[in-house]
N, C-alpha and C. Protein backbone atom coordinates (compact mmCIF):
# COMPACT_ATOMS: atom_id res chain seq x y z
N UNK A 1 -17.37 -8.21 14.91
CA UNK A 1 -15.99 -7.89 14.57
C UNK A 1 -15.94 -7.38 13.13
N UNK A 2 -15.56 -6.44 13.17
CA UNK A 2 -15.15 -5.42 11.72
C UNK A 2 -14.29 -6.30 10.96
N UNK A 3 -14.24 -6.23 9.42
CA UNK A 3 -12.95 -6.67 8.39
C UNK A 3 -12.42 -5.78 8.59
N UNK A 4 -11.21 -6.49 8.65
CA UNK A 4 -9.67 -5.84 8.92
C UNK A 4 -8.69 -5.85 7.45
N UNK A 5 -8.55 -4.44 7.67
CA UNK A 5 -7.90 -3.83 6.45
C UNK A 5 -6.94 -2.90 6.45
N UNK A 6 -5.46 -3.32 5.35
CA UNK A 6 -4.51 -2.66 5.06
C UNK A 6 -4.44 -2.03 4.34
N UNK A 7 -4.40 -0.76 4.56
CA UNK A 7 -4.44 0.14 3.29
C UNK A 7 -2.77 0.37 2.32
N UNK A 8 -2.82 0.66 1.10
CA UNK A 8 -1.63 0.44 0.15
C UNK A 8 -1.89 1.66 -0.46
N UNK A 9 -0.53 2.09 -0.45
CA UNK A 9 -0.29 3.39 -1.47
C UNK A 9 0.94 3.18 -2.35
N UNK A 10 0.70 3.08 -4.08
CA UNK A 10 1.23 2.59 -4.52
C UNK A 10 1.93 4.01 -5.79
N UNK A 11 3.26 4.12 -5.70
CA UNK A 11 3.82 5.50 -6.41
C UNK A 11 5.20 5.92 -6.42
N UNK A 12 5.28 6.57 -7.03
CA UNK A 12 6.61 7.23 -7.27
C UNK A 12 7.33 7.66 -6.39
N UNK A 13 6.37 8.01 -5.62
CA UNK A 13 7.15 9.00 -3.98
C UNK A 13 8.89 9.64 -4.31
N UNK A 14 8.64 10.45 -4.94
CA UNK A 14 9.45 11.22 -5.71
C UNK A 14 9.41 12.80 -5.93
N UNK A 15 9.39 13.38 -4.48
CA UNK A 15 10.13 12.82 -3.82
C UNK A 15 8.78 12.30 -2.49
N UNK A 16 8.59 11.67 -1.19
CA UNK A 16 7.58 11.38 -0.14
C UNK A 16 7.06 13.03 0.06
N UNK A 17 5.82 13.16 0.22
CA UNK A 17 5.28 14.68 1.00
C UNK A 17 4.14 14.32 1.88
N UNK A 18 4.22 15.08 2.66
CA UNK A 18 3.21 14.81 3.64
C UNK A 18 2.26 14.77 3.56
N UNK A 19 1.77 15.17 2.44
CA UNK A 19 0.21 14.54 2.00
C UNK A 19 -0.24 13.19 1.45
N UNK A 20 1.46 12.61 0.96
CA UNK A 20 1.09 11.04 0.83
C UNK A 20 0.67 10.60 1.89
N UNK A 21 1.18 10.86 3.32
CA UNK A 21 0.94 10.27 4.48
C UNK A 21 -0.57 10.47 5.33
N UNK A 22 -0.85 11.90 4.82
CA UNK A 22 -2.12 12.69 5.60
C UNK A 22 -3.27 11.77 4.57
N UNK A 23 -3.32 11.32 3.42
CA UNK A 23 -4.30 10.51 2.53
C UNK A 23 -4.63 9.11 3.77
N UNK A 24 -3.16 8.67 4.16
CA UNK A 24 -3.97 7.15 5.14
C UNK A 24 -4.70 7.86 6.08
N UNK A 25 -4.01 8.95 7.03
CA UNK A 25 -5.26 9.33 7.60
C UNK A 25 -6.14 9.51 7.70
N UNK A 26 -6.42 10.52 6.36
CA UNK A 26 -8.02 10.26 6.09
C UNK A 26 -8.28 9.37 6.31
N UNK A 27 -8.03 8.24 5.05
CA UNK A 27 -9.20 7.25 4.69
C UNK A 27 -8.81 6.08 6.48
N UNK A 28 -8.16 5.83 7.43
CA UNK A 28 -8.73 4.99 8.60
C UNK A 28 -9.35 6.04 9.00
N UNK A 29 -9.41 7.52 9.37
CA UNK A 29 -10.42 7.93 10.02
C UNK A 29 -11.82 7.91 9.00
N UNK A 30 -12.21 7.88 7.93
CA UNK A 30 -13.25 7.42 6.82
C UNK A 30 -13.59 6.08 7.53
N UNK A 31 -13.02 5.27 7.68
CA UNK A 31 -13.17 4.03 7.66
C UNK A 31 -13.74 3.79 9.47
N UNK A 32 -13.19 4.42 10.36
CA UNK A 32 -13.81 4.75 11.12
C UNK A 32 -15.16 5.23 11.72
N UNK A 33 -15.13 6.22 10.91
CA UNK A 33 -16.43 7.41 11.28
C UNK A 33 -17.65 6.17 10.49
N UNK A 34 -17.64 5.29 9.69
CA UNK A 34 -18.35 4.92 8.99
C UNK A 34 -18.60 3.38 9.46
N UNK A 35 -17.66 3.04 10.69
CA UNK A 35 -17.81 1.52 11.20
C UNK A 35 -17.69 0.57 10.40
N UNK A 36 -17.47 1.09 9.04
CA UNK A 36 -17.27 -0.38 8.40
C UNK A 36 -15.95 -1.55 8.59
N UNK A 37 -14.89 -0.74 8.64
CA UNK A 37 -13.63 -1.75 8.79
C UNK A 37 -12.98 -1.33 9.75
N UNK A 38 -11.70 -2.70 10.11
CA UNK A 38 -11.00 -2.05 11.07
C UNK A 38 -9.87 -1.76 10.34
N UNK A 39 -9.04 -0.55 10.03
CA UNK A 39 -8.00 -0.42 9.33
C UNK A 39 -6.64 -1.07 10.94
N UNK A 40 -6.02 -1.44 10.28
CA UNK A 40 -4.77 -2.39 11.17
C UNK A 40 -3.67 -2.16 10.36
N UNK A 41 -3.44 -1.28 9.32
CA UNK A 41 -2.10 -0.52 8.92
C UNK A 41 -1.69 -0.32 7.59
N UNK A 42 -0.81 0.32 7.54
CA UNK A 42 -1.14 0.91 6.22
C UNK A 42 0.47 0.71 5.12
N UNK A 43 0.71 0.63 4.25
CA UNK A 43 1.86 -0.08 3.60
C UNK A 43 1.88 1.29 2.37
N UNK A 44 3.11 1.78 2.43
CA UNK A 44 3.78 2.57 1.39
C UNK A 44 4.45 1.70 0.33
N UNK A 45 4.46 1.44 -1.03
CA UNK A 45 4.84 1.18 -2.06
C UNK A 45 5.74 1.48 -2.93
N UNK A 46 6.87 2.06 -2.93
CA UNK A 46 7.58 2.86 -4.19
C UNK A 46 7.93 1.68 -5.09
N UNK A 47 7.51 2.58 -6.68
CA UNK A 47 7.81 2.30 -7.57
C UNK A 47 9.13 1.80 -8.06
N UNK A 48 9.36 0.63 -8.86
CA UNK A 48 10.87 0.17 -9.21
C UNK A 48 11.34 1.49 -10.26
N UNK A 49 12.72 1.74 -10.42
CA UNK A 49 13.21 2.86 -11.11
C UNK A 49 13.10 2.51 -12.90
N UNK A 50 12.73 1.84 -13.33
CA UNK A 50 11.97 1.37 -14.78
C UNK A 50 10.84 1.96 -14.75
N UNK A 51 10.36 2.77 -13.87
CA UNK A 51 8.50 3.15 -14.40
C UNK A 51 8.37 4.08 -15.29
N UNK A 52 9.92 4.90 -15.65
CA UNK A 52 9.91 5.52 -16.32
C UNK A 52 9.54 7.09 -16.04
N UNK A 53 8.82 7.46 -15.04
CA UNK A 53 8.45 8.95 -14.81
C UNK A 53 9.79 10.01 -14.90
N UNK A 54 9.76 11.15 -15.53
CA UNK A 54 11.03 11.74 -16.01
C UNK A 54 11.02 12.47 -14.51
N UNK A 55 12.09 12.62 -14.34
CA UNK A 55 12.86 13.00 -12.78
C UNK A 55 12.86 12.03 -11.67
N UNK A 56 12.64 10.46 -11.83
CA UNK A 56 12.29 9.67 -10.78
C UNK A 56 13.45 9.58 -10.26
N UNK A 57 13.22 9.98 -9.22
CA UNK A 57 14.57 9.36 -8.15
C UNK A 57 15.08 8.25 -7.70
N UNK A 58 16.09 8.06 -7.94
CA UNK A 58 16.77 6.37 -7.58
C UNK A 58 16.00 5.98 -6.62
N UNK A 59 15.70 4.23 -6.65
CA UNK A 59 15.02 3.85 -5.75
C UNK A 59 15.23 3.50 -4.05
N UNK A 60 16.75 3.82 -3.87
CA UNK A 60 17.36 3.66 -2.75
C UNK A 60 17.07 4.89 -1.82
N UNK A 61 17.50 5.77 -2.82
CA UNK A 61 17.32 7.67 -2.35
C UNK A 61 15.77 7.60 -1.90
N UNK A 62 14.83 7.38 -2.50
CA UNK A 62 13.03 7.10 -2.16
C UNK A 62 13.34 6.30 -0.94
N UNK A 63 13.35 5.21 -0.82
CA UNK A 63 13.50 4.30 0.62
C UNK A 63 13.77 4.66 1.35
N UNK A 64 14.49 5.56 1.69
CA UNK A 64 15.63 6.39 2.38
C UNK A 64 15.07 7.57 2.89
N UNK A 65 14.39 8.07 2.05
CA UNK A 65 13.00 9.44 2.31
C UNK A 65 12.28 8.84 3.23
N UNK A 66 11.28 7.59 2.95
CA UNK A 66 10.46 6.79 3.07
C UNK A 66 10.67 6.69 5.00
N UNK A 67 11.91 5.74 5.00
CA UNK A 67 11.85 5.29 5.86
C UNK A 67 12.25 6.38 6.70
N UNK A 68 12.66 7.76 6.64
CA UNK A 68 12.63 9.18 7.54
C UNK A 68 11.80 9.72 7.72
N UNK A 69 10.74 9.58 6.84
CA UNK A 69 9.50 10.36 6.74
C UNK A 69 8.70 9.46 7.77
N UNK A 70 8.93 7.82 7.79
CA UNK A 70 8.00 7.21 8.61
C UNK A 70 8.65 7.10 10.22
N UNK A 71 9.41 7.37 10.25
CA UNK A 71 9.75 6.61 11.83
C UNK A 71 9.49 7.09 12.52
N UNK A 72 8.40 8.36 12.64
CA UNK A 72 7.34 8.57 13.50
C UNK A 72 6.25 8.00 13.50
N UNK A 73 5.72 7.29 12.60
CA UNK A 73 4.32 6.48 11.91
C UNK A 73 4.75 5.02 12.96
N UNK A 74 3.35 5.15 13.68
CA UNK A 74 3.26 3.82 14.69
C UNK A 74 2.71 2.71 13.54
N UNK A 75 2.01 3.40 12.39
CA UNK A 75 1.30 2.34 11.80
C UNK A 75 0.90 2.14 9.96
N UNK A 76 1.95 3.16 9.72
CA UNK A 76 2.49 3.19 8.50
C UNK A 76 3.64 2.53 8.15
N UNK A 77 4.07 1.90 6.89
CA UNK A 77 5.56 1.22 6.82
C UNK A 77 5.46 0.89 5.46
N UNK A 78 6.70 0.42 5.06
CA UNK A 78 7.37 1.16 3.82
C UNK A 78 7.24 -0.50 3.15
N UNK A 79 7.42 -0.95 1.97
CA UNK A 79 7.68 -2.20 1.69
C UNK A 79 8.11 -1.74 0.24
N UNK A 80 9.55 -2.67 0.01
CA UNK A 80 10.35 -2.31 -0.90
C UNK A 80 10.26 -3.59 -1.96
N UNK A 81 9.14 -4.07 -1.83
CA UNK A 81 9.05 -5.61 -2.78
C UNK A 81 9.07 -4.81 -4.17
N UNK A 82 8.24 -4.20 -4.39
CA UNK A 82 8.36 -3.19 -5.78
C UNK A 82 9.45 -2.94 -6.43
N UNK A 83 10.24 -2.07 -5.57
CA UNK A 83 11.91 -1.76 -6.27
C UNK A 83 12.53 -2.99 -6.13
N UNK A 84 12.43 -4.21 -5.67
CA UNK A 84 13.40 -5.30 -5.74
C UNK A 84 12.70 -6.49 -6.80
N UNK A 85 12.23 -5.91 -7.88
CA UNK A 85 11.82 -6.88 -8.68
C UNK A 85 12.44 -6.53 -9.63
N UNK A 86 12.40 -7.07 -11.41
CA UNK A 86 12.95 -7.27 -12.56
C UNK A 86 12.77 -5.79 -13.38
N UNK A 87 11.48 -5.59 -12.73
CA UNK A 87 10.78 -4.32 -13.93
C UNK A 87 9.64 -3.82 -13.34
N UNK A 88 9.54 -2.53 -13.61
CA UNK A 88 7.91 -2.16 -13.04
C UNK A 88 6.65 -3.23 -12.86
N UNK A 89 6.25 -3.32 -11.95
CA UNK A 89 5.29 -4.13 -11.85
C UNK A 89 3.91 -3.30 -12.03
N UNK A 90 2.77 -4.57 -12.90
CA UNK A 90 1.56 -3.52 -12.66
C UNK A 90 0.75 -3.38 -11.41
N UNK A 91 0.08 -2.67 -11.05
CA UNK A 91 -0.14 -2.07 -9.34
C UNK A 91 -1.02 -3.01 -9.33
N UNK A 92 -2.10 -3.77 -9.70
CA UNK A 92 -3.00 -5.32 -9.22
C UNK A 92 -2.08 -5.98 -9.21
N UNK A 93 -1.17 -6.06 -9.82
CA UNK A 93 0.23 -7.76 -9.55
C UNK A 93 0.71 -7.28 -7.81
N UNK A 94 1.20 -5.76 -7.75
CA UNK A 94 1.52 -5.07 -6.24
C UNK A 94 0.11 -5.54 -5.15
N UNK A 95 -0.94 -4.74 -5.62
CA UNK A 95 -1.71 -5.30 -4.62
C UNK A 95 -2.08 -7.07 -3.73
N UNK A 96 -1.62 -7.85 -5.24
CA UNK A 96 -2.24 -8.96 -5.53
C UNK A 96 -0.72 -9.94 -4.26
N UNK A 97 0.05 -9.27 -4.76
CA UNK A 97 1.17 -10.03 -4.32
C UNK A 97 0.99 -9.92 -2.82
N UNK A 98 1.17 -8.54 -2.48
CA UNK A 98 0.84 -8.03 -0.70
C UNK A 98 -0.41 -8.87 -0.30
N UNK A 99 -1.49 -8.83 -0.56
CA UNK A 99 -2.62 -9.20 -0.47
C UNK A 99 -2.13 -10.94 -0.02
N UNK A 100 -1.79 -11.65 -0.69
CA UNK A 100 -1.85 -13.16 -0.78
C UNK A 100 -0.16 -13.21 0.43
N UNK A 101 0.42 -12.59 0.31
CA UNK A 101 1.55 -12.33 1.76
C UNK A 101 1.27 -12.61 2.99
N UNK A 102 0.26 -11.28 3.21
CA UNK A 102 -0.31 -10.99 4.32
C UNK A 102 -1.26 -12.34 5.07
N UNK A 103 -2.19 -12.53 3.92
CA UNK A 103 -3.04 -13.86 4.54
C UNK A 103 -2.49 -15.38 4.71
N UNK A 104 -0.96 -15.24 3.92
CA UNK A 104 -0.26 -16.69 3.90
C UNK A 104 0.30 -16.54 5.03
N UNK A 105 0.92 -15.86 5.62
CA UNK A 105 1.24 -15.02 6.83
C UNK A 105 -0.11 -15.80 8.08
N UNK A 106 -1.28 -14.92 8.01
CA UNK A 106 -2.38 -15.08 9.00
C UNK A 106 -2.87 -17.05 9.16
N UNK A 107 -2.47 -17.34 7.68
CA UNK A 107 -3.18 -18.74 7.75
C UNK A 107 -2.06 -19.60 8.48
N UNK A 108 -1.11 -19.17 8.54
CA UNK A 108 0.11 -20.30 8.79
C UNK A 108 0.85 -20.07 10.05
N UNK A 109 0.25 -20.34 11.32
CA UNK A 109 1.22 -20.27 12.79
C UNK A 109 2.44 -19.98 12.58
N UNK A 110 2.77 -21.27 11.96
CA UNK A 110 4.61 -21.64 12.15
C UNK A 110 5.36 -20.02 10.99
N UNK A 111 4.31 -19.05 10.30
CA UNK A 111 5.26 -18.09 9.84
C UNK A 111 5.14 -16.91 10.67
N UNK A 112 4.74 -16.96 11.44
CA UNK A 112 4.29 -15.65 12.62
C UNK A 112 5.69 -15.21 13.03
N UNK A 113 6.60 -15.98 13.41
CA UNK A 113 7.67 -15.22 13.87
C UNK A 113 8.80 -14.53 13.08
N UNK A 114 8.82 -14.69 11.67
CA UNK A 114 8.76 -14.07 10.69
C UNK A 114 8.62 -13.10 9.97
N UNK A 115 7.75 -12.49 10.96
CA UNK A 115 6.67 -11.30 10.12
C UNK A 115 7.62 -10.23 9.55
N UNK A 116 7.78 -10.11 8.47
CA UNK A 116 8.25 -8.46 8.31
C UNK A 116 8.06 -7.44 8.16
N UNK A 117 9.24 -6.58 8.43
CA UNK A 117 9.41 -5.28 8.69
C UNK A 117 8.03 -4.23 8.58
N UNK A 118 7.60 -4.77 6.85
CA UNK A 118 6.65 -3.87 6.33
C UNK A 118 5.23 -4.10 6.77
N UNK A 119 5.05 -5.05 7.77
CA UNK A 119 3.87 -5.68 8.02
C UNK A 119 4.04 -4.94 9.54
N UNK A 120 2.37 -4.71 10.20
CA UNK A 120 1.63 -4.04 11.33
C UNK A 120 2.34 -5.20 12.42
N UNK A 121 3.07 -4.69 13.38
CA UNK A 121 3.70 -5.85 14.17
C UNK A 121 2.34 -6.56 15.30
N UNK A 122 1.24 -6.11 15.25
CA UNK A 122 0.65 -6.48 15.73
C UNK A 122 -0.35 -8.27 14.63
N UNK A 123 0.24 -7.80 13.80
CA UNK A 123 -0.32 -9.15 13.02
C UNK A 123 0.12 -10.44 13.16
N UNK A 124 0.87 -10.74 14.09
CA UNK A 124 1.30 -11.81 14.78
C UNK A 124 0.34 -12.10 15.92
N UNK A 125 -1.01 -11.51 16.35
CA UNK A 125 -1.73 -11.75 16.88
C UNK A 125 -3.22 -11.75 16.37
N UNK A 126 -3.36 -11.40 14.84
CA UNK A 126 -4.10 -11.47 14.33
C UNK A 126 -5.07 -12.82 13.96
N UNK A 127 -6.06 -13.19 13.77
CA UNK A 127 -6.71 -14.33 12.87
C UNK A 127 -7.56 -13.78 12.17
N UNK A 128 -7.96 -14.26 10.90
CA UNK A 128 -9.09 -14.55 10.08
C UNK A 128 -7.95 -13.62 8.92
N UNK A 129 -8.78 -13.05 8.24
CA UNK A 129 -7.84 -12.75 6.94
C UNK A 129 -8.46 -11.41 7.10
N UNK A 130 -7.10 -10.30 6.32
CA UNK A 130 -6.90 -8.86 5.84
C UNK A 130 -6.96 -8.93 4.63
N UNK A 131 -8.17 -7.88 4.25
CA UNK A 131 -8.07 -7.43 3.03
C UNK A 131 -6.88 -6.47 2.76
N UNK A 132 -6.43 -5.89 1.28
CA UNK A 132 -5.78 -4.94 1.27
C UNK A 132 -5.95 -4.00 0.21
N UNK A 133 -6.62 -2.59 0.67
CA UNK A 133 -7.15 -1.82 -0.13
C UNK A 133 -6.14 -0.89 -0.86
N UNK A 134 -6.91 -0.36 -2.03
CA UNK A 134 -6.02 0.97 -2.86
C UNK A 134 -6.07 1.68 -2.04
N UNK A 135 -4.74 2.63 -1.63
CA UNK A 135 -5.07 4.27 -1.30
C UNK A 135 -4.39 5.19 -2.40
N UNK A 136 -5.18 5.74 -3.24
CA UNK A 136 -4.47 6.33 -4.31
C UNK A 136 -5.02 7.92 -3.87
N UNK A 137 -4.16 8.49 -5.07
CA UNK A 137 -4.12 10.81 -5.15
C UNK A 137 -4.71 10.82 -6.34
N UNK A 138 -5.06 11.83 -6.36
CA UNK A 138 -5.36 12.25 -7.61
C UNK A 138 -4.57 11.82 -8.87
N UNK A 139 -3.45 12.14 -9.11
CA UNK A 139 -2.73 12.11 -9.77
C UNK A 139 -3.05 10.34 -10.29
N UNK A 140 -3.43 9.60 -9.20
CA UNK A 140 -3.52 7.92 -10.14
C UNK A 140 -4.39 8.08 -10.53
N UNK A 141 -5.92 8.82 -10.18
CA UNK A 141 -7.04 8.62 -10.47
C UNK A 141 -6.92 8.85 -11.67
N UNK A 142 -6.21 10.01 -12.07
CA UNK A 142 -6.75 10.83 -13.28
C UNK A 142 -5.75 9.87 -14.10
N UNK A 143 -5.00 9.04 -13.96
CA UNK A 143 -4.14 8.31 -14.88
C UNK A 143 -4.94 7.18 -15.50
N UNK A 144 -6.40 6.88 -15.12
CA UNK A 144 -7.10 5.64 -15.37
C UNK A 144 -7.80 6.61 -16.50
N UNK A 145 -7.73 7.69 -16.70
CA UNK A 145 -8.08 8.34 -18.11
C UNK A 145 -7.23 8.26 -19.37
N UNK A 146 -5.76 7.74 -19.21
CA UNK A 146 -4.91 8.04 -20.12
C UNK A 146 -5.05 6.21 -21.07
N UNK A 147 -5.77 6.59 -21.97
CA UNK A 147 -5.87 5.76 -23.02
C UNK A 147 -4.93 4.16 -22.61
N UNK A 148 -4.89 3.25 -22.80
CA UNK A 148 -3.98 2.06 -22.52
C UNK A 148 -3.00 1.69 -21.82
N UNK A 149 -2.98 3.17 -20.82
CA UNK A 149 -2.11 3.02 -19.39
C UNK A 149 -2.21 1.51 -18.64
N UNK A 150 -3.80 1.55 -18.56
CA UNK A 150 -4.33 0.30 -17.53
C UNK A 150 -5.00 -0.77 -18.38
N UNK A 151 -4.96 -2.06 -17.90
CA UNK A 151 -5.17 -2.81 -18.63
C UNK A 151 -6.74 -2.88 -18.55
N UNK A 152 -7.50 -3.70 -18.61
CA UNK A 152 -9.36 -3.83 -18.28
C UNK A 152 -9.25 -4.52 -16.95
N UNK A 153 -8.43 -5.62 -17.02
CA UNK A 153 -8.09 -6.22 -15.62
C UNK A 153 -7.94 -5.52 -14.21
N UNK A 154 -6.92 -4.02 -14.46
CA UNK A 154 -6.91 -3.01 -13.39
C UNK A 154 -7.71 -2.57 -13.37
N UNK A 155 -8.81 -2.49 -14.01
CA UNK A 155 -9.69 -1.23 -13.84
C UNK A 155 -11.01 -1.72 -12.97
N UNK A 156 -10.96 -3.25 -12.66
CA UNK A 156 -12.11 -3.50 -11.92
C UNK A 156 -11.30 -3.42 -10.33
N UNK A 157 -11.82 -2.08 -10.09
CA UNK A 157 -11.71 -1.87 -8.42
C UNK A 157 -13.22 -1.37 -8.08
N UNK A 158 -12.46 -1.65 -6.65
CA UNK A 158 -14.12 -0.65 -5.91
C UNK A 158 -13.78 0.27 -5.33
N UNK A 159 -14.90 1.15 -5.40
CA UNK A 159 -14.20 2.86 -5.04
C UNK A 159 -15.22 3.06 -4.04
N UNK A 160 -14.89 3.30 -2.89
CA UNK A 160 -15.81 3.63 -1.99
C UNK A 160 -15.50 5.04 -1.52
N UNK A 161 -16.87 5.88 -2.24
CA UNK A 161 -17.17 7.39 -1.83
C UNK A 161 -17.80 7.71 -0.42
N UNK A 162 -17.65 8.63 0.31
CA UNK A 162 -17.97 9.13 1.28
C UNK A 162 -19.45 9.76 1.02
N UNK A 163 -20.23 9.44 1.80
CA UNK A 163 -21.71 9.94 1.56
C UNK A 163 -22.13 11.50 1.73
């Protein structure tokens, strides 16, 4: 049995384009062709409206994209924990938070009926634990160049290249 993994795309989506969406594709068919994991769904992120990017669009107007752009997606879904917090969050606190959700979720029967919205509805039949990976664009990559953007703490990820 493969580790089972959610992929996270974490951004501005300002406005959503279809290449945010065509990136999960890739990487479960990556993840596929390569047998390593089982991808079991994939979680869109928008940014709270404090991140500051000049032209960001209200965070309601994004959700709103979000959730039009997906309701063809059997296995994509939107999670708005981001915009409903105090202040931009940093994207390991995002990952970190989803991450420890998902498995408090898998470890605990009695929260199965529960599950929400933004979660793979099939994870109510799930056991053992989901990882939950970065899916980032260019545009983040090249942001881990900009001097004191990221802390040292963010910067330990694992990047898995295609051979």
């Amino acid at each position: 049995m493969l580790p089972k993994v959610i992929l996270i795309a974490c951004g501005s989506f300002s406005p959503p384009t279809p290449m945010h969406f065509r990136m999960f594709e890739i990487a479960r068919d990556y993840f596929q062709q390569m047998g390593t994991h089982e991808v079991v769904g994939g979680i869109v992120s928008p940014v709270h409206d404090s991140y500051g990017k000049k032209g960001l669009v209200v965070a309601k107007h994004r959700i709103a994209m979000l959730k039009l752009a997906l309701k063809s997606s059997e296995w994509i879904r939107m999670s708005d924990w981001e915009t409903q917090q105090d202040g931009w969050t940093r994207t390991r606190i995002t990952l970190q938070y989803h991450q420890n959700y998902i498995n408090s979720l898998l470890s605990d029967d009695s929260n199965r009926d529960t599950v929400p919205s933004w979660l793979p509805g099939n994870l109510k039949q799930m056991t053992g634990t989901v990882q939950v990976k970065l899916l980032c664009g260019a545009d983040l990559l090249e942001s881990w160049n900009v001097p004191g953007l990221w802390e040292n703490d963010d910067c330990y990820v694992h990047i898995e290249l295609s051979k």
